[in-house]
C-alpha atoms as a PDB file:
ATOM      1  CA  UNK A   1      -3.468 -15.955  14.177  1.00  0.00           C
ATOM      2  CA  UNK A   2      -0.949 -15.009  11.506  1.00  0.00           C
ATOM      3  CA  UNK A   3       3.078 -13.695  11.979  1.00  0.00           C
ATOM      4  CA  UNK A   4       4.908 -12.468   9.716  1.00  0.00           C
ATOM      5  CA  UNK A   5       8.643 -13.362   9.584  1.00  0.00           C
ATOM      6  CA  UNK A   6      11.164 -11.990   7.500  1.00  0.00           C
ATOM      7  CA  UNK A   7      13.231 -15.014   5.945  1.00  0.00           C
ATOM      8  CA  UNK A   8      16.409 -14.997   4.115  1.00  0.00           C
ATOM      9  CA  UNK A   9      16.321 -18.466   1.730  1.00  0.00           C
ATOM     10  CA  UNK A  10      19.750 -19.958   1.581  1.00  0.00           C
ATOM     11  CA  UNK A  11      20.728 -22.881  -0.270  1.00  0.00           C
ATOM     12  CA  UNK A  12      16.906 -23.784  -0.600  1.00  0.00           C
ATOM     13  CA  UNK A  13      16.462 -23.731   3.273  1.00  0.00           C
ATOM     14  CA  UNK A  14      14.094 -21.072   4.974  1.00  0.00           C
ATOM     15  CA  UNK A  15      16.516 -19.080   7.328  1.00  0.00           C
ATOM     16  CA  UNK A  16      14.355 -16.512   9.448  1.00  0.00           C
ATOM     17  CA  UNK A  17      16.090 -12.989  10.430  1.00  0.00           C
ATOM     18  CA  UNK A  18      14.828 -13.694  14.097  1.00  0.00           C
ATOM     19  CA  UNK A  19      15.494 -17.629  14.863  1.00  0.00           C
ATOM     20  CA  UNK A  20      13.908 -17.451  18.124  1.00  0.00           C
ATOM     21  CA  UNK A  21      10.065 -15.544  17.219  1.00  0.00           C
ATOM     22  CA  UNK A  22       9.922 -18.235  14.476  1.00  0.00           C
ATOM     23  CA  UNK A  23      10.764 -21.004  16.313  1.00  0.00           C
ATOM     24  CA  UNK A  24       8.552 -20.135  19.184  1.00  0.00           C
ATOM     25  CA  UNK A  25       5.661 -19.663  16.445  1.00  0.00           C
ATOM     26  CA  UNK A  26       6.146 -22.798  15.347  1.00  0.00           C
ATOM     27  CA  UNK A  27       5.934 -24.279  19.009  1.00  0.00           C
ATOM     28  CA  UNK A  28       2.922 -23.004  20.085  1.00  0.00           C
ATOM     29  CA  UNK A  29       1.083 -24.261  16.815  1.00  0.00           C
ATOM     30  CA  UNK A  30       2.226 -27.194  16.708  1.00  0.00           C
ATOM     31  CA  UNK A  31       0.431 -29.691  14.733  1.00  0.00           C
ATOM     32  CA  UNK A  32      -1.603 -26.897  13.122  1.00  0.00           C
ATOM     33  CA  UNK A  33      -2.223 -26.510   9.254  1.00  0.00           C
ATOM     34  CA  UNK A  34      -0.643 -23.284   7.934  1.00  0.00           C
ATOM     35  CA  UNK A  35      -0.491 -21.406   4.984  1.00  0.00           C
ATOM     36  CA  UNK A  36       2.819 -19.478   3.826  1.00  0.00           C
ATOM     37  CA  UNK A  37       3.458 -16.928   1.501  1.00  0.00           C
ATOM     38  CA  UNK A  38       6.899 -15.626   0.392  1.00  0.00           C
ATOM     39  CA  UNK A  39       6.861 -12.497  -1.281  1.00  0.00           C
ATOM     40  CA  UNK A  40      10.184 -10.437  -2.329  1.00  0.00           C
ATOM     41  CA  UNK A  41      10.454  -7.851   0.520  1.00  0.00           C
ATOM     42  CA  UNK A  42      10.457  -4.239  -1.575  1.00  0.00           C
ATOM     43  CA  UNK A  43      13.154  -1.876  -0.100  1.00  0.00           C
ATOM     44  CA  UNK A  44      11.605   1.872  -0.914  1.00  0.00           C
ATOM     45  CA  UNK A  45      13.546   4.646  -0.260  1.00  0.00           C
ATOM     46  CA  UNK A  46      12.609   7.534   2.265  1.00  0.00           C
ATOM     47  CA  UNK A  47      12.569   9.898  -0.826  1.00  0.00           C
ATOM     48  CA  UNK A  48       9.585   7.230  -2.299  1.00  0.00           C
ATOM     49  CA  UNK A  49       8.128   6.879   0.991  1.00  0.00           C
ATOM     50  CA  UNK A  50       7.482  10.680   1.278  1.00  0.00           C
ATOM     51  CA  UNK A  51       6.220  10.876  -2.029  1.00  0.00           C
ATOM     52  CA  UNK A  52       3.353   8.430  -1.219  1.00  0.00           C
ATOM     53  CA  UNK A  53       2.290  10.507   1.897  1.00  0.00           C
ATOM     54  CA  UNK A  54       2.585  13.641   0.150  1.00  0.00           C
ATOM     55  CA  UNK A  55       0.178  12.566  -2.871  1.00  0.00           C
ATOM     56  CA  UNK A  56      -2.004   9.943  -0.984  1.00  0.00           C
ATOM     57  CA  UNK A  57      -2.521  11.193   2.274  1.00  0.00           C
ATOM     58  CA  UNK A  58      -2.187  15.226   1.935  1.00  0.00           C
ATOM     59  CA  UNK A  59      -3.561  15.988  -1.414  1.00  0.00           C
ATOM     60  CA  UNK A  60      -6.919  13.549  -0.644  1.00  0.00           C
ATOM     61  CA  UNK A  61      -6.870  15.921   2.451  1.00  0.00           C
ATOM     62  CA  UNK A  62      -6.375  19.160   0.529  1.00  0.00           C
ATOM     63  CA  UNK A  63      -8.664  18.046  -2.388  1.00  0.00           C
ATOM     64  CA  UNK A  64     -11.566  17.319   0.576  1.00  0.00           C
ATOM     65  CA  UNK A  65     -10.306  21.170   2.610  1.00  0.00           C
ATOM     66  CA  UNK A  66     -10.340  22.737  -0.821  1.00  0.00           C
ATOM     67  CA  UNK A  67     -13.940  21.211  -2.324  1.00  0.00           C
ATOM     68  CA  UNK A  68     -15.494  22.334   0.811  1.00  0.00           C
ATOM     69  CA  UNK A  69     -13.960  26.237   0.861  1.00  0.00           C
ATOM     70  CA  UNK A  70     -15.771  26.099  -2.547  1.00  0.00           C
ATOM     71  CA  UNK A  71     -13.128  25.527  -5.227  1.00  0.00           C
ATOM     72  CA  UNK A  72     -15.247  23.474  -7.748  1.00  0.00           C
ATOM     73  CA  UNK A  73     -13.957  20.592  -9.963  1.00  0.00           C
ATOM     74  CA  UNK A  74     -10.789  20.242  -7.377  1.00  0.00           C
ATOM     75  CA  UNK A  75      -8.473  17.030  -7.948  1.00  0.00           C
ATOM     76  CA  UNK A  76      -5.430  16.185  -6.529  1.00  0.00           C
ATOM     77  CA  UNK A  77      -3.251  17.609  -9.720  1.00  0.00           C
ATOM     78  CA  UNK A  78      -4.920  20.636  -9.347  1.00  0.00           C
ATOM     79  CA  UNK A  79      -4.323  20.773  -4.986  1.00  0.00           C
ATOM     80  CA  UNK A  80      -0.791  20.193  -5.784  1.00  0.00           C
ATOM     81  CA  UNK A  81      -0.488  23.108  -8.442  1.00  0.00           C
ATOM     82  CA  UNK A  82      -2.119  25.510  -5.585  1.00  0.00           C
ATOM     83  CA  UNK A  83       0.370  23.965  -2.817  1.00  0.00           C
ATOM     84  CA  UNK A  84       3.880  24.270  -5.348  1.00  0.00           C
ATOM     85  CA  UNK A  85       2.647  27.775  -5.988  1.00  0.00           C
ATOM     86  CA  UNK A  86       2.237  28.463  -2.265  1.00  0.00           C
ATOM     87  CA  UNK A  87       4.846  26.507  -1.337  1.00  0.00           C
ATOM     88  CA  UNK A  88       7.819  26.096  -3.646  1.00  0.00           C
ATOM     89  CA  UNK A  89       8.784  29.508  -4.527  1.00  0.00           C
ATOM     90  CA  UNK A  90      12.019  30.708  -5.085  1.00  0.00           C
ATOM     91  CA  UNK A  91      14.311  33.213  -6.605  1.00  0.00           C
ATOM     92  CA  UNK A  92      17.176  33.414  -9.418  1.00  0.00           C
ATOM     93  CA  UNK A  93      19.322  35.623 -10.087  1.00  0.00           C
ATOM     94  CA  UNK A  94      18.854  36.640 -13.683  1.00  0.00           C
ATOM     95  CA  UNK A  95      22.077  37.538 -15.397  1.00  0.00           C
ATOM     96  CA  UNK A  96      20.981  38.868 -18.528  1.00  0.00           C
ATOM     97  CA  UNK A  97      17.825  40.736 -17.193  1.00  0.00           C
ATOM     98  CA  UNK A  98      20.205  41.962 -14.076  1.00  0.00           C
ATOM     99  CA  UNK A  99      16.823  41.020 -11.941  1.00  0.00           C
ATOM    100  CA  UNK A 100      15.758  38.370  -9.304  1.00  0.00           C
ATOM    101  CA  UNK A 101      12.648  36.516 -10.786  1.00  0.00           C
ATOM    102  CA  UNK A 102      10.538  34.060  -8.989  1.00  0.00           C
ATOM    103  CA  UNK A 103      10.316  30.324 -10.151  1.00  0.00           C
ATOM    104  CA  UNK A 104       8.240  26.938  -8.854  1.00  0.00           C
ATOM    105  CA  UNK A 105      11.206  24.458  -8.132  1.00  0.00           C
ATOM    106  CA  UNK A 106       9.972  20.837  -9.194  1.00  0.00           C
ATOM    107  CA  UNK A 107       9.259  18.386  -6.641  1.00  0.00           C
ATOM    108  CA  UNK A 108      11.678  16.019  -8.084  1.00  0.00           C
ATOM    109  CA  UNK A 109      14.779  18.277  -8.358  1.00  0.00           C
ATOM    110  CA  UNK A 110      14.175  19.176  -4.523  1.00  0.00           C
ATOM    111  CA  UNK A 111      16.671  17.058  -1.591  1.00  0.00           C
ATOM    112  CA  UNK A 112      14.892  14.812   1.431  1.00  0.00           C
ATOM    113  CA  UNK A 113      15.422  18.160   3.622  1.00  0.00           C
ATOM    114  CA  UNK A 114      13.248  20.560   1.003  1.00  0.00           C
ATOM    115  CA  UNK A 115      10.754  18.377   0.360  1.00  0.00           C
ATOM    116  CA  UNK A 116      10.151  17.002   3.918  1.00  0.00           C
ATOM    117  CA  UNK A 117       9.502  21.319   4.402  1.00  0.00           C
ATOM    118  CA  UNK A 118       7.596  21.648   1.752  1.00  0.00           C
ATOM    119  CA  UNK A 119       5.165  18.532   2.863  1.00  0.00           C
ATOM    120  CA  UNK A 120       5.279  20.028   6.173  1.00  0.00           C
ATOM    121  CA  UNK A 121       3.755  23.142   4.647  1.00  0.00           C
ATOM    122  CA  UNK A 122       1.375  21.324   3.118  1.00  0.00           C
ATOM    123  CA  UNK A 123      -0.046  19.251   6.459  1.00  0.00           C
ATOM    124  CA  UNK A 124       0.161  23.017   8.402  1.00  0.00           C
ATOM    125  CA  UNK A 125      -1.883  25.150   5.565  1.00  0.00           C
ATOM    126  CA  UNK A 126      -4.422  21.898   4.905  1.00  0.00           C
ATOM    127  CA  UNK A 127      -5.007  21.795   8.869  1.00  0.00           C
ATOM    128  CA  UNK A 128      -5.072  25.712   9.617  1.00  0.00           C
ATOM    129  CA  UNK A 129      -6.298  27.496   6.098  1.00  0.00           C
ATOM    130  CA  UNK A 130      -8.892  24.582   5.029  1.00  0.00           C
ATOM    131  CA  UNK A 131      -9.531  23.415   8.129  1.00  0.00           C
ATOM    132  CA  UNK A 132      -8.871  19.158   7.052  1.00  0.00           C
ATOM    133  CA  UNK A 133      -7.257  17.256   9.935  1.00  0.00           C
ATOM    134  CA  UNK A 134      -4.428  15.512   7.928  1.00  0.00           C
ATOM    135  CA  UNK A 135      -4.000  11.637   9.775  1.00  0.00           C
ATOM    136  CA  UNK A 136      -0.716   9.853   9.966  1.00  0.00           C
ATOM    137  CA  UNK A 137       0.176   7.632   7.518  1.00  0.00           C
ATOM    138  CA  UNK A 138      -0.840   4.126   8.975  1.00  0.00           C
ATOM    139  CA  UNK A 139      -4.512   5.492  10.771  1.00  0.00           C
ATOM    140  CA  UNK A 140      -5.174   6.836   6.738  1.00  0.00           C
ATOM    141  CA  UNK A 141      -4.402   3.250   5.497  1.00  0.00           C
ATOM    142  CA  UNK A 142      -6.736   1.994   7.847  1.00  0.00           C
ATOM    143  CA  UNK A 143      -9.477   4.126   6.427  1.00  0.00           C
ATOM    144  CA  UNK A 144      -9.173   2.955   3.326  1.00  0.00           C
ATOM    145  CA  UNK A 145      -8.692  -0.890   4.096  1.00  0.00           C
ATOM    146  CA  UNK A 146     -11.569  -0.965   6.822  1.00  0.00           C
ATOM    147  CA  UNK A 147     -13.392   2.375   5.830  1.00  0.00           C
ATOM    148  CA  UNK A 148     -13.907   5.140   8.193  1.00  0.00           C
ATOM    149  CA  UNK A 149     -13.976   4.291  11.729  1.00  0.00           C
ATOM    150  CA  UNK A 150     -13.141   5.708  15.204  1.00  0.00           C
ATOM    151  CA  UNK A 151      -9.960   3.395  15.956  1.00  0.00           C
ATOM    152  CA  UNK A 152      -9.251   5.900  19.009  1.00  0.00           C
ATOM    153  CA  UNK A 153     -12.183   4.964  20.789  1.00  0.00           C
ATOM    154  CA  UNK A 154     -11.938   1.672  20.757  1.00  0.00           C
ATOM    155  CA  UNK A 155      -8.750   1.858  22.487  1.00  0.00           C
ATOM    156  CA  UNK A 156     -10.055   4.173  25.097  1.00  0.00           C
ATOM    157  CA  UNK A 157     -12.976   1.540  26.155  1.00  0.00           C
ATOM    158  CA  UNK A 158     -11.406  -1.554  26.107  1.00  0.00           C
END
């Protein structure tokens, strides 16, 4: 069996965030060979986190719904050029042409709130237009740890 604690090294000594789990662990395999790994835990920011769902989990979608409405030679680049220009429109006033033009607005200049709406876009136009069921995050790293599997059923039976 394997736990994962979240530790806090002080003065050399292992201090665990939750005293109690660890010591219980401990407890129960007592006497037991173990093997422990300390790794620096990563804080990512929400910002970071959307960013990896947005170009791992929607564009493989998009590049799979596109491919099969018969785009040819689609990659994920190219999905997200056809989403921004879908997706990311917007106007500016034009001072010296006295008009309102249309521009893309970059991914990276857009807040938390504008791009969380713009992947929501995304997930709605991937699952209604090319008809590709985007996954939650965690079920579409399970895919690609353990390869595609029916993790739903499983639950159901047992």
């Amino acid at each position: 069996m394997e736990a994962i604690f979240h530790i806090t090294p002080k003065n050399g000594k292992v201090i665990p965030d939750n005293r109690v789990d660890y010591e219980l662990y401990l407890l129960q395999n007592d006497n037991e060979e173990m093997i422990a790994s300390f790794k620096l835990a990563a804080k990512t920011s929400q910002k970071m986190r959307m960013y990896a769902f947005l170009f791992g989990v929607v564009m493989d979608c998009a590049v799979r719904g596109y491919t099969r409405k018969g785009w040819e030679g689609m990659d994920k680049v190219k999905a997200r050029y056809k989403l921004q220009a879908e997706f990311c429109k917007a106007e500016m006033y034009n001072s010296v042409t006295k008009k309102t033009e249309v521009y893309l607005e970059e991914l990276s200049a857009m807040s938390k709130t504008r791009l969380w709406k713009f992947i929501q876009d995304c997930i709605w136009y991937v699952e209604n237009n090319l008809e590709e069921k985007v996954p939650d995050s965690e079920k579409y790293k399970m895919d690609k740890i353990y390869g595609k599997s029916n993790f739903e059923s499983v639950r159901q039976k047992g």
